[in-house]
N, C-alpha and C. Protein backbone atom coordinates (compact mmCIF):
# COMPACT_ATOMS: atom_id res chain seq x y z
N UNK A 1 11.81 -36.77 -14.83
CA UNK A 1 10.41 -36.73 -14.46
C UNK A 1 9.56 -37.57 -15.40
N UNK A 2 9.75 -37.74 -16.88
CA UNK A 2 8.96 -38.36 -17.58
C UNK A 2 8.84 -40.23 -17.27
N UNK A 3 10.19 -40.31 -16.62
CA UNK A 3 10.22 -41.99 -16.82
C UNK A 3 9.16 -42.02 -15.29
N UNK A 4 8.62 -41.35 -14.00
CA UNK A 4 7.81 -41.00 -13.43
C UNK A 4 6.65 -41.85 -14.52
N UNK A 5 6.00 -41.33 -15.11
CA UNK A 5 4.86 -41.19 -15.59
C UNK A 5 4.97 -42.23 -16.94
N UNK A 6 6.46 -42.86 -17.17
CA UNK A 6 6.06 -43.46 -17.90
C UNK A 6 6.17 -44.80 -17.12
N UNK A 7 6.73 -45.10 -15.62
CA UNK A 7 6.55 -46.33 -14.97
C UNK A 7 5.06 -45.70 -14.86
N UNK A 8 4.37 -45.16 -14.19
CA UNK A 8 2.91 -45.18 -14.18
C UNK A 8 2.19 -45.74 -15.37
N UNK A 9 2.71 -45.69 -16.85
CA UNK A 9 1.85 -46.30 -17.89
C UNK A 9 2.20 -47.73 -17.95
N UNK A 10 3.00 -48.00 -17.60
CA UNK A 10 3.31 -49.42 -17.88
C UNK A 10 2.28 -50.23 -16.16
N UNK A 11 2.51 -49.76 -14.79
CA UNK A 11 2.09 -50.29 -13.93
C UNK A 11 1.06 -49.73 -13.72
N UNK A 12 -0.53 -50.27 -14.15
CA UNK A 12 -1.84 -49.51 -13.50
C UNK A 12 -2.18 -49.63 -12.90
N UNK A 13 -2.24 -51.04 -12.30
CA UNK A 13 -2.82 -51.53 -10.72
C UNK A 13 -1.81 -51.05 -9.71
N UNK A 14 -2.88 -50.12 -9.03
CA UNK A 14 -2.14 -49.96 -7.71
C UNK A 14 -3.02 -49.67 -6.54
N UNK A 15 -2.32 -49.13 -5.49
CA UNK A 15 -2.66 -48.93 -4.51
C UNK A 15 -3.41 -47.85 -3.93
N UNK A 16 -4.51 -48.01 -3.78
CA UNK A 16 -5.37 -46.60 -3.66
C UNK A 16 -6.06 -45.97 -2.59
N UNK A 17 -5.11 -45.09 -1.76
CA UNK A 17 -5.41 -44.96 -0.21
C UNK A 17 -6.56 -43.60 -0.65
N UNK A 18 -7.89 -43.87 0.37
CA UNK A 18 -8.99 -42.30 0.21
C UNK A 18 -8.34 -42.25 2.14
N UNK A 19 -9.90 -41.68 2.46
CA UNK A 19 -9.75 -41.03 4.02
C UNK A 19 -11.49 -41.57 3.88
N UNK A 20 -11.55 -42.04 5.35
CA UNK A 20 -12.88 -42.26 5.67
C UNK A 20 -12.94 -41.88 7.62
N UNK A 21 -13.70 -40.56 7.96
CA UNK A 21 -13.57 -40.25 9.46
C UNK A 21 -12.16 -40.28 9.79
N UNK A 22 -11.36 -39.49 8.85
CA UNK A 22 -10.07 -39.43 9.79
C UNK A 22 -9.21 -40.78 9.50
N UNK A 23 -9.25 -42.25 8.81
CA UNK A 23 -9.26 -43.22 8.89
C UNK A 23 -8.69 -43.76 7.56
N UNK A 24 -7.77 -44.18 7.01
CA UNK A 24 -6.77 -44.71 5.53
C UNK A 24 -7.99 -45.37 5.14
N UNK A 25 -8.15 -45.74 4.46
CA UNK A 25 -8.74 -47.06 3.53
C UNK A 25 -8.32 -47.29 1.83
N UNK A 26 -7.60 -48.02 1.76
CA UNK A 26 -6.85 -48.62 1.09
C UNK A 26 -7.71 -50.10 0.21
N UNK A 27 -6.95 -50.18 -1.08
CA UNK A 27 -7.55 -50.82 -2.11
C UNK A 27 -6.87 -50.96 -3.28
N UNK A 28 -6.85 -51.57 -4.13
CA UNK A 28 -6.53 -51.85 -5.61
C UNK A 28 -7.09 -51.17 -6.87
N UNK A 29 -6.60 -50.31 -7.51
CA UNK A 29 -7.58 -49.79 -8.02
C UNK A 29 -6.69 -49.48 -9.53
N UNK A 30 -7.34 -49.36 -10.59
CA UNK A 30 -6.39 -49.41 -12.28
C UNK A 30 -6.70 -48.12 -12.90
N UNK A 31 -5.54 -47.91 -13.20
CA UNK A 31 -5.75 -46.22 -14.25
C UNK A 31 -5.78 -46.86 -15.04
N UNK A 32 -6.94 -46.26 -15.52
CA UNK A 32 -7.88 -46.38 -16.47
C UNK A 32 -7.27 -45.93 -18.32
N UNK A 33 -6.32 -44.44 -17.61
CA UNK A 33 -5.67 -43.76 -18.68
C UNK A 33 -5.13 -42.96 -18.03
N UNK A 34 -3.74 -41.95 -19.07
CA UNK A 34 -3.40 -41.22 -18.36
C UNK A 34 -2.72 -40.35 -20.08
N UNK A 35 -3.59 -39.24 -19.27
CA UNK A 35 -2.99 -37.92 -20.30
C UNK A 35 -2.07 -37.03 -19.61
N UNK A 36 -1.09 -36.77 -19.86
CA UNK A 36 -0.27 -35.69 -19.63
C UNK A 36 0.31 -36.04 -17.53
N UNK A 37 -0.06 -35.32 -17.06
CA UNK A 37 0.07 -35.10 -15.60
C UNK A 37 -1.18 -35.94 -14.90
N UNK A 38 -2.37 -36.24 -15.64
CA UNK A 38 -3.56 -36.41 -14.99
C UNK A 38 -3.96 -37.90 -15.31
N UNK A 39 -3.86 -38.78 -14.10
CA UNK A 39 -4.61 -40.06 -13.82
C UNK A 39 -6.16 -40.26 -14.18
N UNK A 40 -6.83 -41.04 -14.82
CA UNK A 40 -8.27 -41.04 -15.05
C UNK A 40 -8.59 -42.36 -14.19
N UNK A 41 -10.15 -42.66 -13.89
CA UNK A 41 -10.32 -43.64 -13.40
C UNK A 41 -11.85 -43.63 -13.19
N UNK A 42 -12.17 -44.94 -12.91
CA UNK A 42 -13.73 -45.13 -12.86
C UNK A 42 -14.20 -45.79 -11.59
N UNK A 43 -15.49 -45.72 -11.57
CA UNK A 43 -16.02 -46.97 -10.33
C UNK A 43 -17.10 -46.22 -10.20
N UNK A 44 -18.04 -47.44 -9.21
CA UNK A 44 -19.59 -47.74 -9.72
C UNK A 44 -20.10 -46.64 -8.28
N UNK A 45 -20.80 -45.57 -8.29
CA UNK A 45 -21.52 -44.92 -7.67
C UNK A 45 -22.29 -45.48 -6.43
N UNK A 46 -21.98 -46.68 -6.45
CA UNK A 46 -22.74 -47.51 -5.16
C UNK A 46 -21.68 -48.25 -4.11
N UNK A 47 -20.49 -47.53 -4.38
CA UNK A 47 -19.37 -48.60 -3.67
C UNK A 47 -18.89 -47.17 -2.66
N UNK A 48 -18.28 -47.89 -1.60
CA UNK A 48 -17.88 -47.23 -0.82
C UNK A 48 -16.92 -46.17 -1.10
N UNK A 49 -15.59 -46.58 -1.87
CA UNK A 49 -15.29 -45.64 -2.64
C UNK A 49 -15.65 -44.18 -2.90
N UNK A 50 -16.76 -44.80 -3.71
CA UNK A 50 -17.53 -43.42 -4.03
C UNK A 50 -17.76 -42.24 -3.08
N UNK A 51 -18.42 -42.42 -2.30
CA UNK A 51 -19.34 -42.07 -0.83
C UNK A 51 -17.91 -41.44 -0.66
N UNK A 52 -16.67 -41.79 -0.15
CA UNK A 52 -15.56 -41.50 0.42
C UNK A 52 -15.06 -40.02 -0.29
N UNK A 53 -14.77 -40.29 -1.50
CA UNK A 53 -14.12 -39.77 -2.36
C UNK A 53 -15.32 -38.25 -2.31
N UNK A 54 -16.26 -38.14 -2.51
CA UNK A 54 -17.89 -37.52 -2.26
C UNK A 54 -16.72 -36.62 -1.11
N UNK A 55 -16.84 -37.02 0.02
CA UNK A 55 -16.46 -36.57 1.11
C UNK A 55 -15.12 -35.87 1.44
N UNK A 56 -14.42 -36.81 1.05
CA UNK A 56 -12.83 -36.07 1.14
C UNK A 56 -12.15 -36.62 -0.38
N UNK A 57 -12.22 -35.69 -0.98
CA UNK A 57 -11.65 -35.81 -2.39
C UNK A 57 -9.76 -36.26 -2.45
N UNK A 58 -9.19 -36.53 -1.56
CA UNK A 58 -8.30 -36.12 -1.19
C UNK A 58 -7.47 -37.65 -1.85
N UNK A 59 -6.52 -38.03 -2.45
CA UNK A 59 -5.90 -39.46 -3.36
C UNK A 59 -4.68 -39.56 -3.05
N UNK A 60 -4.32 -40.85 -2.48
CA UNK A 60 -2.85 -40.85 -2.27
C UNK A 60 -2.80 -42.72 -3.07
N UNK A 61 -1.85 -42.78 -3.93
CA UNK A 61 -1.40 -44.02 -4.76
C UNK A 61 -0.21 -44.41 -4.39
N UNK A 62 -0.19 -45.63 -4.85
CA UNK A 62 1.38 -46.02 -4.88
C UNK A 62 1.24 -47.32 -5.82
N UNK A 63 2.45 -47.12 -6.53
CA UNK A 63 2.71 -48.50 -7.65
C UNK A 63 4.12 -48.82 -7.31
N UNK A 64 4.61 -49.94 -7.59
CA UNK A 64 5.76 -50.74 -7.28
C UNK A 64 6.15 -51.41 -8.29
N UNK A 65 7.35 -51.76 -8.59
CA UNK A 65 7.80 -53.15 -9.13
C UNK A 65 8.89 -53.32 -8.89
N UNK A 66 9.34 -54.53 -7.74
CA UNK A 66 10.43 -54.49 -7.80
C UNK A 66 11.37 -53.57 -7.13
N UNK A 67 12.30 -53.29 -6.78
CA UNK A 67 12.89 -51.96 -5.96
C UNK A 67 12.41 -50.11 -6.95
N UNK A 68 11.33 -50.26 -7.58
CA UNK A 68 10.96 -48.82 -7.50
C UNK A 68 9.73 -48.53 -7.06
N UNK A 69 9.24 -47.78 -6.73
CA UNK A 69 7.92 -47.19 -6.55
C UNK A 69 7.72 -45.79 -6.55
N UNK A 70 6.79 -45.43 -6.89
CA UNK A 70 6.14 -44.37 -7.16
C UNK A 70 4.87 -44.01 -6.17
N UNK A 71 4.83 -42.69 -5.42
CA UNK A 71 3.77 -41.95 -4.62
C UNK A 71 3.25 -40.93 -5.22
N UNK A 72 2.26 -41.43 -5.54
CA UNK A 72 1.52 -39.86 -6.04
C UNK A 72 0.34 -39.38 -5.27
N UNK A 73 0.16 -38.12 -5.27
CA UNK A 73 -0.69 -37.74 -4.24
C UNK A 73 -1.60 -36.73 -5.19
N UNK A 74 -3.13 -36.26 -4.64
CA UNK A 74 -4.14 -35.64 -5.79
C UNK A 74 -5.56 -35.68 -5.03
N UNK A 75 -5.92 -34.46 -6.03
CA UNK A 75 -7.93 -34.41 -5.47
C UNK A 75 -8.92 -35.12 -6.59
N UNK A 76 -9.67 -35.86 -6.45
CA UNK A 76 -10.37 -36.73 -7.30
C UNK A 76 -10.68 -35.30 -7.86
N UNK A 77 -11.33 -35.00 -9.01
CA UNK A 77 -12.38 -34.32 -9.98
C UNK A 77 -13.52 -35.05 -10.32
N UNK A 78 -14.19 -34.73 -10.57
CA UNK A 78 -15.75 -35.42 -10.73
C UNK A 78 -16.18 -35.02 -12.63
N UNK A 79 -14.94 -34.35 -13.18
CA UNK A 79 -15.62 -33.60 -14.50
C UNK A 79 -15.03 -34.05 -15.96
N UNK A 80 -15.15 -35.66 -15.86
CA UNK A 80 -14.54 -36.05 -16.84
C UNK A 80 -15.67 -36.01 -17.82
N UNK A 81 -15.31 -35.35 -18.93
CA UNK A 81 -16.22 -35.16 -20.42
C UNK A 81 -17.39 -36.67 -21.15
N UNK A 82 -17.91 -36.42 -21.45
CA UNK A 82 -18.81 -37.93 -21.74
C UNK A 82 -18.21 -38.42 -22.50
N UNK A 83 -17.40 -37.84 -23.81
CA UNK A 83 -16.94 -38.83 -24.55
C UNK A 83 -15.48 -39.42 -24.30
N UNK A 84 -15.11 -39.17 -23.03
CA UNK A 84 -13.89 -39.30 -22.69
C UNK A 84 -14.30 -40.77 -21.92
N UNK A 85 -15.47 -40.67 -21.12
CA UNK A 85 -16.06 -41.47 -20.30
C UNK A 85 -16.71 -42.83 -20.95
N UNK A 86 -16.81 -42.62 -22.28
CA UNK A 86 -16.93 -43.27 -23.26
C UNK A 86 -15.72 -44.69 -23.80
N UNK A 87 -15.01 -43.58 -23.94
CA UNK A 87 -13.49 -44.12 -24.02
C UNK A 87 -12.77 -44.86 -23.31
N UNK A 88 -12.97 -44.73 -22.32
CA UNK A 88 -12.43 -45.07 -20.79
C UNK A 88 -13.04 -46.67 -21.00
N UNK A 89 -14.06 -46.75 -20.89
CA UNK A 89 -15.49 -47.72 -21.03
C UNK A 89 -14.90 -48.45 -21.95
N UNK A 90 -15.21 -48.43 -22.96
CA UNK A 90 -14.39 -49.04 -24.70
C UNK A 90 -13.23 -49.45 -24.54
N UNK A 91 -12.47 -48.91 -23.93
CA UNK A 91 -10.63 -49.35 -23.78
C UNK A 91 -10.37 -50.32 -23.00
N UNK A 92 -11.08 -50.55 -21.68
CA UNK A 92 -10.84 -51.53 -20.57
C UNK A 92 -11.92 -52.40 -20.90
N UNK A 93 -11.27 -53.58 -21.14
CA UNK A 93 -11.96 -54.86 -21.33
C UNK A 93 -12.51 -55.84 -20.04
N UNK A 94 -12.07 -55.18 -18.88
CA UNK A 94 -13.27 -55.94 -17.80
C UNK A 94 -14.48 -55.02 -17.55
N UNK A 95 -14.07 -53.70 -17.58
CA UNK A 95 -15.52 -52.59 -17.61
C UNK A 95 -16.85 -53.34 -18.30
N UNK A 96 -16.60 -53.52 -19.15
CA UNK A 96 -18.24 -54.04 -20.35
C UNK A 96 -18.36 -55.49 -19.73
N UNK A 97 -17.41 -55.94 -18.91
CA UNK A 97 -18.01 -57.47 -18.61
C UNK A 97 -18.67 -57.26 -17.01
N UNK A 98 -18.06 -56.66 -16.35
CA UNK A 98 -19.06 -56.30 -14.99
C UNK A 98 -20.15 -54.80 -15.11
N UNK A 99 -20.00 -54.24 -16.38
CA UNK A 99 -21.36 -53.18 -16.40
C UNK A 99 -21.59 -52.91 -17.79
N UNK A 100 -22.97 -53.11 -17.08
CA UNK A 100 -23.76 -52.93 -18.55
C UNK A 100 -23.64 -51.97 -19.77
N UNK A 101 -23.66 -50.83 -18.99
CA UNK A 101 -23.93 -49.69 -19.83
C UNK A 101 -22.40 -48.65 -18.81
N UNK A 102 -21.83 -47.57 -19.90
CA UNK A 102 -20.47 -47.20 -19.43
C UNK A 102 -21.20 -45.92 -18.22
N UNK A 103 -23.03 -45.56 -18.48
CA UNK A 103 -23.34 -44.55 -17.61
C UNK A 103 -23.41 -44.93 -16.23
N UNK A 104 -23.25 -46.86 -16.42
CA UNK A 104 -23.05 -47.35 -14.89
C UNK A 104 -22.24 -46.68 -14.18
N UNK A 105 -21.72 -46.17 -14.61
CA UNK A 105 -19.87 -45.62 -13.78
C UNK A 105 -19.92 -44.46 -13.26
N UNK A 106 -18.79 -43.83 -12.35
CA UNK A 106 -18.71 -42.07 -12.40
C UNK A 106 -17.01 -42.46 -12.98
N UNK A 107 -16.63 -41.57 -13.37
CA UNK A 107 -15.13 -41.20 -13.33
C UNK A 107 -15.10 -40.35 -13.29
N UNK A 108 -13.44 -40.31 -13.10
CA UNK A 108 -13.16 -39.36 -12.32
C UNK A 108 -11.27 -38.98 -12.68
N UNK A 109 -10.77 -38.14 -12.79
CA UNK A 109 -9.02 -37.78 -12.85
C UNK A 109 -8.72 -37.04 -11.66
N UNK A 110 -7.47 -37.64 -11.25
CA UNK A 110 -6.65 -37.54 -10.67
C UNK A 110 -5.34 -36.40 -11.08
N UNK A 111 -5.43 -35.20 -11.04
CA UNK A 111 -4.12 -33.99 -11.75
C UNK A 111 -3.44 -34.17 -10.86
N UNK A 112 -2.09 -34.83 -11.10
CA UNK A 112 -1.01 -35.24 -9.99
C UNK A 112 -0.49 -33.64 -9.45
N UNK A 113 -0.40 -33.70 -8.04
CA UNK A 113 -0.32 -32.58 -7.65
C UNK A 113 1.39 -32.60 -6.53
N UNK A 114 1.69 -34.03 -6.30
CA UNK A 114 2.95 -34.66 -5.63
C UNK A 114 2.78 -35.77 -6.28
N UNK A 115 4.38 -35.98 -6.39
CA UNK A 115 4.86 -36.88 -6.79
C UNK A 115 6.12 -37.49 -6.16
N UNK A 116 6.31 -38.66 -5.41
CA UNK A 116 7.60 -39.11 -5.65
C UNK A 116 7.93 -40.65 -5.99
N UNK A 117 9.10 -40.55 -6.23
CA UNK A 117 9.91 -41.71 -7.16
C UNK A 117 11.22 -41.69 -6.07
N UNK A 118 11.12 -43.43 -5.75
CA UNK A 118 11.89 -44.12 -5.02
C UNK A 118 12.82 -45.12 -6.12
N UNK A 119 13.84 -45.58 -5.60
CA UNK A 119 14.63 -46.52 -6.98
C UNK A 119 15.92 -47.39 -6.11
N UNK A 120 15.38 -48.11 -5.28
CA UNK A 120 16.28 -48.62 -3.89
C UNK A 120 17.77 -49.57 -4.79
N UNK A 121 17.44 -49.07 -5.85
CA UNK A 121 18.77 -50.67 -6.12
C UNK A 121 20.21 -49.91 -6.59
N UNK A 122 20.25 -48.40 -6.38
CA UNK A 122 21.67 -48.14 -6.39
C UNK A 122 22.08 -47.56 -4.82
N UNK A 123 23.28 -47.66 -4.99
CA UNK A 123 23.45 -47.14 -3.03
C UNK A 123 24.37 -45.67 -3.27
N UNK A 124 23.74 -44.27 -2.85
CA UNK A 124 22.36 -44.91 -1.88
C UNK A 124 21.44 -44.75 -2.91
N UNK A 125 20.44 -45.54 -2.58
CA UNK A 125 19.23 -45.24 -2.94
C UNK A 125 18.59 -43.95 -3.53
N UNK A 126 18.34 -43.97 -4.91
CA UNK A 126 17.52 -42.49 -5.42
C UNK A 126 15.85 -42.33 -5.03
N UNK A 127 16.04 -41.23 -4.50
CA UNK A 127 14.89 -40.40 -3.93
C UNK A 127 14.34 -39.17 -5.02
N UNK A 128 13.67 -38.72 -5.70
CA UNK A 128 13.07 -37.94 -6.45
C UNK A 128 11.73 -37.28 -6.04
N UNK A 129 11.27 -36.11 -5.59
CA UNK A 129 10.50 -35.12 -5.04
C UNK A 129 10.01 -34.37 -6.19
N UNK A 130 8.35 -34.29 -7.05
CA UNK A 130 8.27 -33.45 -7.58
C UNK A 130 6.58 -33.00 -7.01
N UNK A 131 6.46 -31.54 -7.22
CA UNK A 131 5.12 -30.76 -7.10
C UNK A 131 4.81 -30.39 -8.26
N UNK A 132 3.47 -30.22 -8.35
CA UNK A 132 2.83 -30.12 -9.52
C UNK A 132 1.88 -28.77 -9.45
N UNK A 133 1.47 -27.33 -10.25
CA UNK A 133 0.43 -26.63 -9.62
C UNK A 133 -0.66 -27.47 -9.86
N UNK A 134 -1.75 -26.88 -8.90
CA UNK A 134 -3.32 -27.41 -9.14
C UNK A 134 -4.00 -27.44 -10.57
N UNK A 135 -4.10 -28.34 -11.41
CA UNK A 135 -4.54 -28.13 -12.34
C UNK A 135 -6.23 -28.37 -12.83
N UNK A 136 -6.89 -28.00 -11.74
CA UNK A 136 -8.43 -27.90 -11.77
C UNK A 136 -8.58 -26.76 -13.12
């Protein structure tokens, strides 16, 4: 389970499906950080995103490289601490070049709640299934 979460630290850009009317909408989107079980992440209160996430909190990811990938599934939270939000801000070096100030932002974590891990290059193929409790 840990190498799970430790391909997640190495690959941040990924794939970031919300729900809009019933409807996928899909995007690129970078963890920001990641403590323990829980994905962090940011974005600007005026993007569609937002509005979505507002609505159906509901997160499905996927990262790749190569014959592995990883699905993780989760409810946005809205209650990331200020000085965490701080941090977040300070650590990612395109944040301070497209916003001014880090209160531009909301963030937000992701407490992985499903997980799976695909690994297509032995035959057959490893499949890995894990659940997580709710950690609100």
């Amino acid at each position: 389970m840990e190498k799970v979460f430790d391909f997640l630290s190495k690959h941040k850009d990924v794939a970031f499906a919300t729900v809009e009317q019933n409807k996928p909408k899909i995007r690129v989107f970078q963890i920001m950080k990641q403590e323990g079980h829980t994905l962090y992440f940011a974005t600007s209160p005026h993007k569609e995103v937002y509005r979505q996430l507002q609505e159906n909190p509901n997160i499905e990811l996927l990262a790749m490289d190569g014959n592995i990938s990883v699905r993780v599934t989760g409810r946005a939270m809205f209650d990331v601490p200020d000085g965490l939000a701080r941090e977040i801000y300070a650590d990612n070096p395109v944040l301070p070049r497209l916003y001014k100030r880090y209160t531009d932002l909301v963030y937000f974590r992701l407490p992985v709640t499903r997980l799976d891990y695909y690994d297509l290059t032995p035959t057959p193929p490893t499949f890995e299934h894990y659940e997580y409790e709710s950690q609100d």
